[in-house]
Every structure is written in structure tokens, then in C-alpha cells.
N, C-alpha and C. Protein backbone atom coordinates (compact mmCIF):
# COMPACT_ATOMS: atom_id res chain seq x y z
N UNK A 1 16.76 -30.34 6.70
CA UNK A 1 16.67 -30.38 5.27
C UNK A 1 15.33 -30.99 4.86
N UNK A 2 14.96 -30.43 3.83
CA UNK A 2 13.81 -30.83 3.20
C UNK A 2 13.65 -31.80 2.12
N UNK A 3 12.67 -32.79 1.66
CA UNK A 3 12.73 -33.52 1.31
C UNK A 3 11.75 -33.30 0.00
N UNK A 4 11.30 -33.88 -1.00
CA UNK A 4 10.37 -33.69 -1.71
C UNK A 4 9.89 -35.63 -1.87
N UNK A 5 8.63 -35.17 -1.89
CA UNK A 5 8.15 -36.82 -1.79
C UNK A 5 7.04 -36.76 -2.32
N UNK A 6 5.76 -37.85 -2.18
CA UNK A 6 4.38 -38.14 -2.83
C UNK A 6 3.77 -38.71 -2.06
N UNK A 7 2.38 -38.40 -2.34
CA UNK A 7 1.38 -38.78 -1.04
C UNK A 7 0.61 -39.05 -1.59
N UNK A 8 -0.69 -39.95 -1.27
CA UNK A 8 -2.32 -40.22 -1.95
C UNK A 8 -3.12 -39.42 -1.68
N UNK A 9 -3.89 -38.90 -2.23
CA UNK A 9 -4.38 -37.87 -0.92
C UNK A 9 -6.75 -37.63 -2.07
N UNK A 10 -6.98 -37.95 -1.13
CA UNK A 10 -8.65 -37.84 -1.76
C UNK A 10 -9.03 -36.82 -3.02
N UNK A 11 -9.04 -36.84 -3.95
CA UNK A 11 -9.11 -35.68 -5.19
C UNK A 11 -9.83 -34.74 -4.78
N UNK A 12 -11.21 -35.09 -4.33
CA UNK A 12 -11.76 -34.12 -3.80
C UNK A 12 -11.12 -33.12 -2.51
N UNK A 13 -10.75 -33.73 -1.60
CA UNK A 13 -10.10 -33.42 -0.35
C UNK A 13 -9.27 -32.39 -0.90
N UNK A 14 -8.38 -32.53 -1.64
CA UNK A 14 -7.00 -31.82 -2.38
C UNK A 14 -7.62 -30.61 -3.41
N UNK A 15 -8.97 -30.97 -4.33
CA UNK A 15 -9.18 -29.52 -4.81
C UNK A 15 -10.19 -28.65 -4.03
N UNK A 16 -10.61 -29.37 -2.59
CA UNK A 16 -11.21 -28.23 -1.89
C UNK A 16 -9.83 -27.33 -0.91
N UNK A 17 -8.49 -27.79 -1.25
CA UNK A 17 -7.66 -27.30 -0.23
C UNK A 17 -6.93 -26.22 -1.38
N UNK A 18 -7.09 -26.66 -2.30
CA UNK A 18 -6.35 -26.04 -3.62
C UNK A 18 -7.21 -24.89 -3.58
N UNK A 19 -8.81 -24.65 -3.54
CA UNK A 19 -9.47 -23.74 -3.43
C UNK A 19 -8.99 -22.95 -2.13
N UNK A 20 -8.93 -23.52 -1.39
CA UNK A 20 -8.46 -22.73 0.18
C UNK A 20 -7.49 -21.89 -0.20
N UNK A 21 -6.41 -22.11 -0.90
CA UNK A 21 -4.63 -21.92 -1.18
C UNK A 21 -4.12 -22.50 -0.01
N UNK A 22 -4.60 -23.97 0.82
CA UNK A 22 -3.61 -24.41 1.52
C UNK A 22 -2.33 -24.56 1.38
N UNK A 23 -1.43 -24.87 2.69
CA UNK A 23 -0.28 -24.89 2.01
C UNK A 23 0.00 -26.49 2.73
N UNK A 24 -0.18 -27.55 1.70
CA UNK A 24 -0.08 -29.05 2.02
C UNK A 24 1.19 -29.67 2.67
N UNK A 25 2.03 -28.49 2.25
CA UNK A 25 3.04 -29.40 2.99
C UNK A 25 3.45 -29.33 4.40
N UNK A 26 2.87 -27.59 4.75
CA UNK A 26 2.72 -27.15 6.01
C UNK A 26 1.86 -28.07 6.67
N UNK A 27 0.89 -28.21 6.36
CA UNK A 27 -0.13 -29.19 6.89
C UNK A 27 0.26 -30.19 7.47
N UNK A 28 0.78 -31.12 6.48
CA UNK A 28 1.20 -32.32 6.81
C UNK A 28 2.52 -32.71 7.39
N UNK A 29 3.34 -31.50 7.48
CA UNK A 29 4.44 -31.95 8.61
C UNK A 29 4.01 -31.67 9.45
N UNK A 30 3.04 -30.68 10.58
CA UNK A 30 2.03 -30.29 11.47
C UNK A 30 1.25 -31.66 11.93
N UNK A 31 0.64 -32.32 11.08
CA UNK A 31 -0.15 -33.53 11.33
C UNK A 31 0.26 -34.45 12.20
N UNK A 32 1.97 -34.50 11.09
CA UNK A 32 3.04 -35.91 11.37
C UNK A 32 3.69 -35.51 12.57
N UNK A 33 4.10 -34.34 12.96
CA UNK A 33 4.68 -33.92 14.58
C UNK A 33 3.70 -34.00 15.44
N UNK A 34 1.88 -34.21 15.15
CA UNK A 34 0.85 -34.15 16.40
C UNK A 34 0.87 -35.83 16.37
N UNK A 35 0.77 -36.70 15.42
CA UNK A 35 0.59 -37.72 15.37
C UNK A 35 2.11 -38.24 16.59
N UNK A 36 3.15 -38.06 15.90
CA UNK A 36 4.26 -38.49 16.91
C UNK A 36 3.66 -38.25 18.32
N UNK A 37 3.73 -37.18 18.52
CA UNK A 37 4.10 -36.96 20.11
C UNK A 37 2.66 -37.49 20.58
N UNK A 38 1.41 -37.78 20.04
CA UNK A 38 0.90 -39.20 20.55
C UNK A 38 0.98 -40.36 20.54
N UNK A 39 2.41 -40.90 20.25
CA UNK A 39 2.66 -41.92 20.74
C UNK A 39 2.41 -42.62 18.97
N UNK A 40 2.24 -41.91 17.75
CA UNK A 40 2.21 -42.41 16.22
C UNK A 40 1.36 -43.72 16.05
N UNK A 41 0.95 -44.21 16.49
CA UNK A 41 -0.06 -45.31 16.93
C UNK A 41 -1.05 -45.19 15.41
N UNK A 42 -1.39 -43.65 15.22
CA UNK A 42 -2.36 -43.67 13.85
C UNK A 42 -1.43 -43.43 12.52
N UNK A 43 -0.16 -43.54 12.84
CA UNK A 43 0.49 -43.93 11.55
C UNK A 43 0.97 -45.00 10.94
N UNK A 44 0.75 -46.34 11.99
CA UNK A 44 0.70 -47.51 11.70
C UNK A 44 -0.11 -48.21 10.43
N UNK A 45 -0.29 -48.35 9.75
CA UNK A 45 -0.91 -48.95 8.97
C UNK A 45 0.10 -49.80 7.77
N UNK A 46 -1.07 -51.43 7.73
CA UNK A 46 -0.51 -52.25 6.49
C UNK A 46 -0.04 -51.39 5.47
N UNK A 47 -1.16 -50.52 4.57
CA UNK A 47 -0.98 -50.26 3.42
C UNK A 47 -0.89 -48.69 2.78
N UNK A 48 -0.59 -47.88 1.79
CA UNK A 48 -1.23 -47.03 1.32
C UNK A 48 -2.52 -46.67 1.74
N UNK A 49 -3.49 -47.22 1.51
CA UNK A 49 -4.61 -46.64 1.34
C UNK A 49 -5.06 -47.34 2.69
N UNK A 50 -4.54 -47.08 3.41
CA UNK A 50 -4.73 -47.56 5.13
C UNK A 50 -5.92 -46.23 5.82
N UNK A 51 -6.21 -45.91 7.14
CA UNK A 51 -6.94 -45.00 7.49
C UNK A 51 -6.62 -43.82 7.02
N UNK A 52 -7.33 -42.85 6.69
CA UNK A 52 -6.89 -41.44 6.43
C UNK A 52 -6.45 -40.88 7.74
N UNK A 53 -5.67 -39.62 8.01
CA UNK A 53 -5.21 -38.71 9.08
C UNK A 53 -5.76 -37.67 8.83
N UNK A 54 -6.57 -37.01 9.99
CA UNK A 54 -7.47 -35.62 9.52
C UNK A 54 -6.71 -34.75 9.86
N UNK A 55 -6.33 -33.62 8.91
CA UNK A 55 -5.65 -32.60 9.63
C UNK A 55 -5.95 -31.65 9.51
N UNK A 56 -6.41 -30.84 11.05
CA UNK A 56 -6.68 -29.87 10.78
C UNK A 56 -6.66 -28.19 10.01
N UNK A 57 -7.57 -27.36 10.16
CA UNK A 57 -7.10 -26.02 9.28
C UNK A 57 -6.70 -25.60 10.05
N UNK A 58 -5.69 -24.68 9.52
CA UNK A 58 -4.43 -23.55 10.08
C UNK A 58 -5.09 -22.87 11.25
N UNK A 59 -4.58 -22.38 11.86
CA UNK A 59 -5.37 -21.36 13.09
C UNK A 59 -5.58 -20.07 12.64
């Protein structure tokens, strides 16, 4: 099941993906399953506005 939620995400970053027609949410469950299975180590962070996660474009 799917969830609907909110994210911070760079303005710029978000209207060059909006130009793309990314699809953000594809993205970022993609990110969050590569991040896991290394061990999530770069999802640690204190805060919000903690390191960004780069994720790559679609193949």
C-alpha cells in the first residue's frame, strides 16, 4: 500500500525534474530501496535539511 507524504526537496532541483516530466515518486522509492540494501548509513541524519540523496535518472 501506498502512502502519500512530503518531502523538502531543492526548488530548483524539482523544476528542472518538472521540466523532465519526472516521475518523483518513482524516483524516490528507487533511491530509498538502493540506499537500504547499502546498509542506509546515508539516511541517517539529525535533521530535515541533513545531506541531500542523489538520485539518479531513469535508465
Amino acid at each position: 500500500m501506498k502512502r502519500r507524504t512530503s518531502v523538502y526537496i531543492d526548488a530548483d532541483l524539482l523544476a528542472k525534474a518538472k521540466e523532465k516530466k519526472l516521475n518523483l515518486s518513482q524516483l524516490l522509492e528507487k533511491a530509498i530501496r538502493e540506499a537500504l540494501k547499502e546498509g542506509g548509513s546515508s539516511l541517517k541524519t539529525p535533521s530535515r535539511r541533513g545531506p541531500r540523496v542523489q538520485i539518479p535518472p531513469p535508465a
